[in-house]
Structures are given as structure tokens and as C-alpha cells.
PDB file of N, CA and C in Angstrom:
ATOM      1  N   UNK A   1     -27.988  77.261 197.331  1.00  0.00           N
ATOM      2  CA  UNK A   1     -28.924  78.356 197.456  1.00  0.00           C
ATOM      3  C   UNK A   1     -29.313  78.506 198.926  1.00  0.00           C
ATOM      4  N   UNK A   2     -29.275  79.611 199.660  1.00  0.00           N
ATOM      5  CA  UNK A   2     -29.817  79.948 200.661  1.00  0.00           C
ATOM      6  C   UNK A   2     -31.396  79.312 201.198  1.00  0.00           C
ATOM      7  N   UNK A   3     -31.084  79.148 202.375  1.00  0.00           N
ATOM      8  CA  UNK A   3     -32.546  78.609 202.498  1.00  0.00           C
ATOM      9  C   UNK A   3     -33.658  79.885 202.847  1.00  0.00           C
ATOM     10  N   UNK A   4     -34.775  79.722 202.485  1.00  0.00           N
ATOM     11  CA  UNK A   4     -35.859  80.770 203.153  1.00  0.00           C
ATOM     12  C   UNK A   4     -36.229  80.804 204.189  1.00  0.00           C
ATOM     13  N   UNK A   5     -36.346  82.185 204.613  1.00  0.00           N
ATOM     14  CA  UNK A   5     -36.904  82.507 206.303  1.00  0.00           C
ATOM     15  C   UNK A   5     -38.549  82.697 206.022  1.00  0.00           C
ATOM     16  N   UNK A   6     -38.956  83.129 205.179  1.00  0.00           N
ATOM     17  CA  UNK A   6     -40.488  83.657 205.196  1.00  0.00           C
ATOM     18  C   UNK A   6     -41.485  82.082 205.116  1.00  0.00           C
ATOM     19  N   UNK A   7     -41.722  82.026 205.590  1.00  0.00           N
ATOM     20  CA  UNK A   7     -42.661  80.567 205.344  1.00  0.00           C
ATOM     21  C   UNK A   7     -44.037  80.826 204.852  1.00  0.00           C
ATOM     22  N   UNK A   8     -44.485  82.431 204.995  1.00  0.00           N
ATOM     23  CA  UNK A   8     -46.063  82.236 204.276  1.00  0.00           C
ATOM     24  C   UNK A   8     -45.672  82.841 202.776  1.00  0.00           C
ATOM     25  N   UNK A   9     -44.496  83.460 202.406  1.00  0.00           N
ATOM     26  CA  UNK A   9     -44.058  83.518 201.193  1.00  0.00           C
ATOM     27  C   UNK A   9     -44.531  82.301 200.558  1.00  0.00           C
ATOM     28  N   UNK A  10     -43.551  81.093 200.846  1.00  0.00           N
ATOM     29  CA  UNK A  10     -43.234  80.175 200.463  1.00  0.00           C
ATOM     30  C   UNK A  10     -44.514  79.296 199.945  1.00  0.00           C
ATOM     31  N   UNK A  11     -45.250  79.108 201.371  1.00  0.00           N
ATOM     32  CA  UNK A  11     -46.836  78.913 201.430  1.00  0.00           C
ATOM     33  C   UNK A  11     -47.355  79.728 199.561  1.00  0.00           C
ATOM     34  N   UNK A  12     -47.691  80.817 199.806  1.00  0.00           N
ATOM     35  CA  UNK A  12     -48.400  81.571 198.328  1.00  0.00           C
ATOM     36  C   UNK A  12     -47.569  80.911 197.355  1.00  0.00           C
ATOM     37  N   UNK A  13     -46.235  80.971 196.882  1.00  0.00           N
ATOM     38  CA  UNK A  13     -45.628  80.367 195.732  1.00  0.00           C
ATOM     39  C   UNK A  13     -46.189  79.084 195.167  1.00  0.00           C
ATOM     40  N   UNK A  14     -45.910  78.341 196.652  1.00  0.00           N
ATOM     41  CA  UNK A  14     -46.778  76.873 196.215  1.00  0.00           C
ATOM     42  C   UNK A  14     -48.009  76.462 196.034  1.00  0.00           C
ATOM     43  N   UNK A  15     -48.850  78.037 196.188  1.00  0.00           N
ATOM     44  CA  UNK A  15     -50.212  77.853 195.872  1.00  0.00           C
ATOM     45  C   UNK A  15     -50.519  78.346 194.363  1.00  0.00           C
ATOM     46  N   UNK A  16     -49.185  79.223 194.372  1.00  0.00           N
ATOM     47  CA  UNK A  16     -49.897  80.228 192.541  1.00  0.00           C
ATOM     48  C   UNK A  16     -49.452  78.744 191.706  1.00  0.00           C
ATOM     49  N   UNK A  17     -47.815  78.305 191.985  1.00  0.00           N
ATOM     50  CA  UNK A  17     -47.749  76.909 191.154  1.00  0.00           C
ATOM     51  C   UNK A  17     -48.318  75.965 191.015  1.00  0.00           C
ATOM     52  N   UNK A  18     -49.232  75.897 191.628  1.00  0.00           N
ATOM     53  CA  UNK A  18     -50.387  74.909 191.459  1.00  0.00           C
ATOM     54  C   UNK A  18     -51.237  75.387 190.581  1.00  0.00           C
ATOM     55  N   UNK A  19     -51.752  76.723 190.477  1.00  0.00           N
ATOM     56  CA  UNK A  19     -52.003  77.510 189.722  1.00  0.00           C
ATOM     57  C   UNK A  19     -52.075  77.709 188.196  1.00  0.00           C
ATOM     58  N   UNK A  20     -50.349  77.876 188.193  1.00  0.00           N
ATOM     59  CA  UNK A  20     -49.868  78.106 187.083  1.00  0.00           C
ATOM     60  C   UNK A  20     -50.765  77.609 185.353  1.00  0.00           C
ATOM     61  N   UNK A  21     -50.224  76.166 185.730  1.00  0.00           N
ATOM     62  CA  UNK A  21     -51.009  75.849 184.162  1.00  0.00           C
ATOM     63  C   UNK A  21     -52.284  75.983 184.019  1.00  0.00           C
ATOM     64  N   UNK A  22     -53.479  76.225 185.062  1.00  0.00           N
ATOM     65  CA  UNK A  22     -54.785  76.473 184.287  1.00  0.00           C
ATOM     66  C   UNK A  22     -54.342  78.338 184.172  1.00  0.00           C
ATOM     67  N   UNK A  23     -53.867  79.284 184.804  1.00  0.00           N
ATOM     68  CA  UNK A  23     -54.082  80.379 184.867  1.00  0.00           C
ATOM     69  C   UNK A  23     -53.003  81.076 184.392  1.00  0.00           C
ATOM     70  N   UNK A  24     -52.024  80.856 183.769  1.00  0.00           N
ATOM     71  CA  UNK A  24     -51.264  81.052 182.885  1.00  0.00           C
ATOM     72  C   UNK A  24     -49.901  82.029 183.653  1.00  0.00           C
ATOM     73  N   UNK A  25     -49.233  81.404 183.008  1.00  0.00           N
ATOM     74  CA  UNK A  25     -47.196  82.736 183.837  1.00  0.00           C
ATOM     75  C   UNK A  25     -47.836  83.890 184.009  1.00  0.00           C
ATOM     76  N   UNK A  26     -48.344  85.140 183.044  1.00  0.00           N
ATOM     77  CA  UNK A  26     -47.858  85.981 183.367  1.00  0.00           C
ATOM     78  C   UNK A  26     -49.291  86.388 184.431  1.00  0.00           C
ATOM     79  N   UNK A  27     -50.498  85.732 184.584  1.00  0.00           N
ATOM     80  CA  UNK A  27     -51.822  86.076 185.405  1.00  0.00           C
ATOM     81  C   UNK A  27     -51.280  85.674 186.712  1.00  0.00           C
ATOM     82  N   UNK A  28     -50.272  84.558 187.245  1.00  0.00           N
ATOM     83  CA  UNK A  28     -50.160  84.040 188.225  1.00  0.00           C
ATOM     84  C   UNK A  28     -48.432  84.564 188.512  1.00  0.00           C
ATOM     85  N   UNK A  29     -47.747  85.182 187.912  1.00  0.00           N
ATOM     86  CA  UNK A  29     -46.679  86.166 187.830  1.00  0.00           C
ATOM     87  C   UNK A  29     -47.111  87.442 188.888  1.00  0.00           C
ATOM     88  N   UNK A  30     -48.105  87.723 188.117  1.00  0.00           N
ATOM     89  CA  UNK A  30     -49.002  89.350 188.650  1.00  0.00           C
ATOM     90  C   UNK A  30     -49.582  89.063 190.153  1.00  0.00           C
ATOM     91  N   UNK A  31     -49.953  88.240 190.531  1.00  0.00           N
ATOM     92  CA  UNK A  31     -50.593  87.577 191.554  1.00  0.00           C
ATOM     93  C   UNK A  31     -49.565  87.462 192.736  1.00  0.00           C
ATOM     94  N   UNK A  32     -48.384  86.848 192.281  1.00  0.00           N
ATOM     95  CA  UNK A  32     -47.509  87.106 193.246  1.00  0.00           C
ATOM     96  C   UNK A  32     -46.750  88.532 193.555  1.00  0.00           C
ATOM     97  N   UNK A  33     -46.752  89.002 192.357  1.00  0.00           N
ATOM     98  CA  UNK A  33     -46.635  90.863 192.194  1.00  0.00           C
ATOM     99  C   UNK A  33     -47.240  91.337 193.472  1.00  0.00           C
ATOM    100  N   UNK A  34     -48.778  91.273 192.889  1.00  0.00           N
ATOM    101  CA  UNK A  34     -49.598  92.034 193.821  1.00  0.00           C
ATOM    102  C   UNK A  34     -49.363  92.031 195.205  1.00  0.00           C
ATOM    103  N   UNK A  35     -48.960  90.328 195.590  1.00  0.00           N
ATOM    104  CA  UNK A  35     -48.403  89.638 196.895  1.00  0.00           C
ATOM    105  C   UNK A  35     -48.074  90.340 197.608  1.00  0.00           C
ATOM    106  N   UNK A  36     -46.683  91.370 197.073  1.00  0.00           N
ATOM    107  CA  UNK A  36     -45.065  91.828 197.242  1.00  0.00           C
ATOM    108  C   UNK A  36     -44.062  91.213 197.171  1.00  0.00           C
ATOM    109  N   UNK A  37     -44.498  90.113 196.166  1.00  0.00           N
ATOM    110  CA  UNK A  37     -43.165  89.501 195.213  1.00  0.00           C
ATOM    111  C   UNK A  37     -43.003  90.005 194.046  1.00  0.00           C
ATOM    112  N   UNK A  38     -41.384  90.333 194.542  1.00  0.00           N
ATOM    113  CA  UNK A  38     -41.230  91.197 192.969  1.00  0.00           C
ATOM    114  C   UNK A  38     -41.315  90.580 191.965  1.00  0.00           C
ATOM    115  N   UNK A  39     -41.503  91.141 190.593  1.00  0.00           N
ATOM    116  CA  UNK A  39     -42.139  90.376 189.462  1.00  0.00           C
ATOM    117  C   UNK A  39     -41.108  89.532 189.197  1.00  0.00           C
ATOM    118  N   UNK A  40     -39.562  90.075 189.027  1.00  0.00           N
ATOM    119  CA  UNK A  40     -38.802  89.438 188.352  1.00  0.00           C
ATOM    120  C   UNK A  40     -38.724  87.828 188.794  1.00  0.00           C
ATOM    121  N   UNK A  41     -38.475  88.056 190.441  1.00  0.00           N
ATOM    122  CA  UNK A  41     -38.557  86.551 191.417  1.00  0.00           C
ATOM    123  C   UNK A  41     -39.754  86.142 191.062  1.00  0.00           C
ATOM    124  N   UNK A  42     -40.985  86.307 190.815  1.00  0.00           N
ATOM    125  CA  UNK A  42     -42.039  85.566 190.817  1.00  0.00           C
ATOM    126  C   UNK A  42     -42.107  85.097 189.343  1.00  0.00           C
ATOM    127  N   UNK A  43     -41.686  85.457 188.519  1.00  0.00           N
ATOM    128  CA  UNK A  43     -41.511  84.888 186.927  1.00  0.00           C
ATOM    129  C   UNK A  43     -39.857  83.779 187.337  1.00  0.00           C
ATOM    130  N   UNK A  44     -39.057  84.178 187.663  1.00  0.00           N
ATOM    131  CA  UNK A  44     -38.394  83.515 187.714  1.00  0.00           C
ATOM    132  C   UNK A  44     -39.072  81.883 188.451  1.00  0.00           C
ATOM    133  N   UNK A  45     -39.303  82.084 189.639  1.00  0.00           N
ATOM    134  CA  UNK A  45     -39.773  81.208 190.614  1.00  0.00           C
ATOM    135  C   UNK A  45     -40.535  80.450 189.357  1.00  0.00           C
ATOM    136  N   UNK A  46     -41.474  81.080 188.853  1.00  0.00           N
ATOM    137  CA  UNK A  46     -42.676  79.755 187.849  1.00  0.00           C
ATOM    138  C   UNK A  46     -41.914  79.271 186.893  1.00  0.00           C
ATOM    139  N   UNK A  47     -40.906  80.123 186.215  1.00  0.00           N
ATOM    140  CA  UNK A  47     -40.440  79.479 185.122  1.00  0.00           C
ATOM    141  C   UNK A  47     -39.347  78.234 185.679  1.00  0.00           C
ATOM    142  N   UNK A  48     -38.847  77.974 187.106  1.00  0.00           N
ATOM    143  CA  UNK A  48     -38.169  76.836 187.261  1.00  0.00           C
ATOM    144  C   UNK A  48     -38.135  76.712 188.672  1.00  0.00           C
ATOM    145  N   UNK A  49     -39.366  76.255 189.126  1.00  0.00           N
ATOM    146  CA  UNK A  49     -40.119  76.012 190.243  1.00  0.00           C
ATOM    147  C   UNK A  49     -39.004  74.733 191.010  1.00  0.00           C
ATOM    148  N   UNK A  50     -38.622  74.267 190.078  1.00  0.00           N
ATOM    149  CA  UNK A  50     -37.496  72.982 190.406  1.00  0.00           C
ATOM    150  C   UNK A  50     -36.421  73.723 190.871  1.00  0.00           C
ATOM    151  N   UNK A  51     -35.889  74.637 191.183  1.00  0.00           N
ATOM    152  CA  UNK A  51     -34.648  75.155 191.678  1.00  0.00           C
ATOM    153  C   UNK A  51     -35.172  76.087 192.586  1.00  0.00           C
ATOM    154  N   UNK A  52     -36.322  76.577 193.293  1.00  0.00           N
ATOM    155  CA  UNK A  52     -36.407  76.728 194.886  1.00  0.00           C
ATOM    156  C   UNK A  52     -35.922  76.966 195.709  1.00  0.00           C
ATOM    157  N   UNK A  53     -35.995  77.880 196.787  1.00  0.00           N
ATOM    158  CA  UNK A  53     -35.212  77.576 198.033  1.00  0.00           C
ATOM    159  C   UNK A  53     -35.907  76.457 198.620  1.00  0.00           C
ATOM    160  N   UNK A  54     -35.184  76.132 199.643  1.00  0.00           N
ATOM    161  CA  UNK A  54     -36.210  75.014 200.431  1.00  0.00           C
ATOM    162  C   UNK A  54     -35.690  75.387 202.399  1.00  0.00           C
ATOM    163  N   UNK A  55     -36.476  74.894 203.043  1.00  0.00           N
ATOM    164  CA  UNK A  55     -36.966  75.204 204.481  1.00  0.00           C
ATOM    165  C   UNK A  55     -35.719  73.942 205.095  1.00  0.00           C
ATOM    166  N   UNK A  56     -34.798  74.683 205.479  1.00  0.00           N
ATOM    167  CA  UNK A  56     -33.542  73.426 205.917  1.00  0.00           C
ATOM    168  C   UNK A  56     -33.721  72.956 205.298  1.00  0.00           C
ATOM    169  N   UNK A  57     -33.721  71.132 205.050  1.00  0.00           N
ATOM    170  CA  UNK A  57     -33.709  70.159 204.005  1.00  0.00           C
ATOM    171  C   UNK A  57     -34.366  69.610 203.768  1.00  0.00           C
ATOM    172  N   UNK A  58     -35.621  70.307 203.620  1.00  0.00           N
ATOM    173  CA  UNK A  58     -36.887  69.932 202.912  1.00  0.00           C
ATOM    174  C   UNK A  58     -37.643  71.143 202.373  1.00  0.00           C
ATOM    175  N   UNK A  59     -37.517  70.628 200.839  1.00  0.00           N
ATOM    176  CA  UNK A  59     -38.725  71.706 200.098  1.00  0.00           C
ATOM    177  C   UNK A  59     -40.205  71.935 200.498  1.00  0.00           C
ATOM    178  N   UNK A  60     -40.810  72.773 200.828  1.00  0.00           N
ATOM    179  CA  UNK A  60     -42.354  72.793 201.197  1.00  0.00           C
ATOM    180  C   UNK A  60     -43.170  72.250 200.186  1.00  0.00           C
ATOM    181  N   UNK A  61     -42.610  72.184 198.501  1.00  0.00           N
ATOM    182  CA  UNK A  61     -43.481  72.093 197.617  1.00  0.00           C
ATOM    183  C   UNK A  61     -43.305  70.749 197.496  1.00  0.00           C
TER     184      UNK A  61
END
């Protein structure tokens, strides 16, 4: 997988996934929506947070 250029993207992802289980997929889905992450990537991203891009060879999360 390509690595990511945006780093405050990356930053918000790893903040809604922290998120996630008190505030549920699709509230913290919308959140990254609102962001300007498209929904599909941002549902994707929560539903398998384990497959990531990562920053050269290290994941931020």
C-alpha cells in the first residue's frame, strides 16, 4: 500500500479511532465526512484500521 503524504489527515483518523467504540462507525464515519474524508475511505479506514497506510515505515497509530 502506498504510503501517505497528508500527515494531519492521518493525525484526525487516529483521533476518530480512538473514538470509535464509545461513539459508534457510522457517528465517527460522518466526522471524518465532515473532515473531507470521503465517507467510503473513512468507513473503510474504521472498519480495518489494521491495514492503514503508514508514514515510510512507521504507522502513526
Amino acid at each position: 500500500m502506498r504510503t501517505r503524504r497528508d500527515h494531519q489527515t492521518a493525525r484526525l483518523i487516529d483521533t476518530t479511532i480512538k473514538d470509535l467504540r464509545s461513539r459508534g462507525m457510522y457517528a465517527t464515519a460522518r466526522s471524518l465526512y465532515e473532515a473531507g474524508v470521503p465517507f467510503a475511505i473513512a468507513r473503510r479506514v474504521l472498519a480495518h484500521p489494521d491495514q492503514r497506510r503508514t508514514y515510510g515505515s512507521a504507522a502513526l497509530h
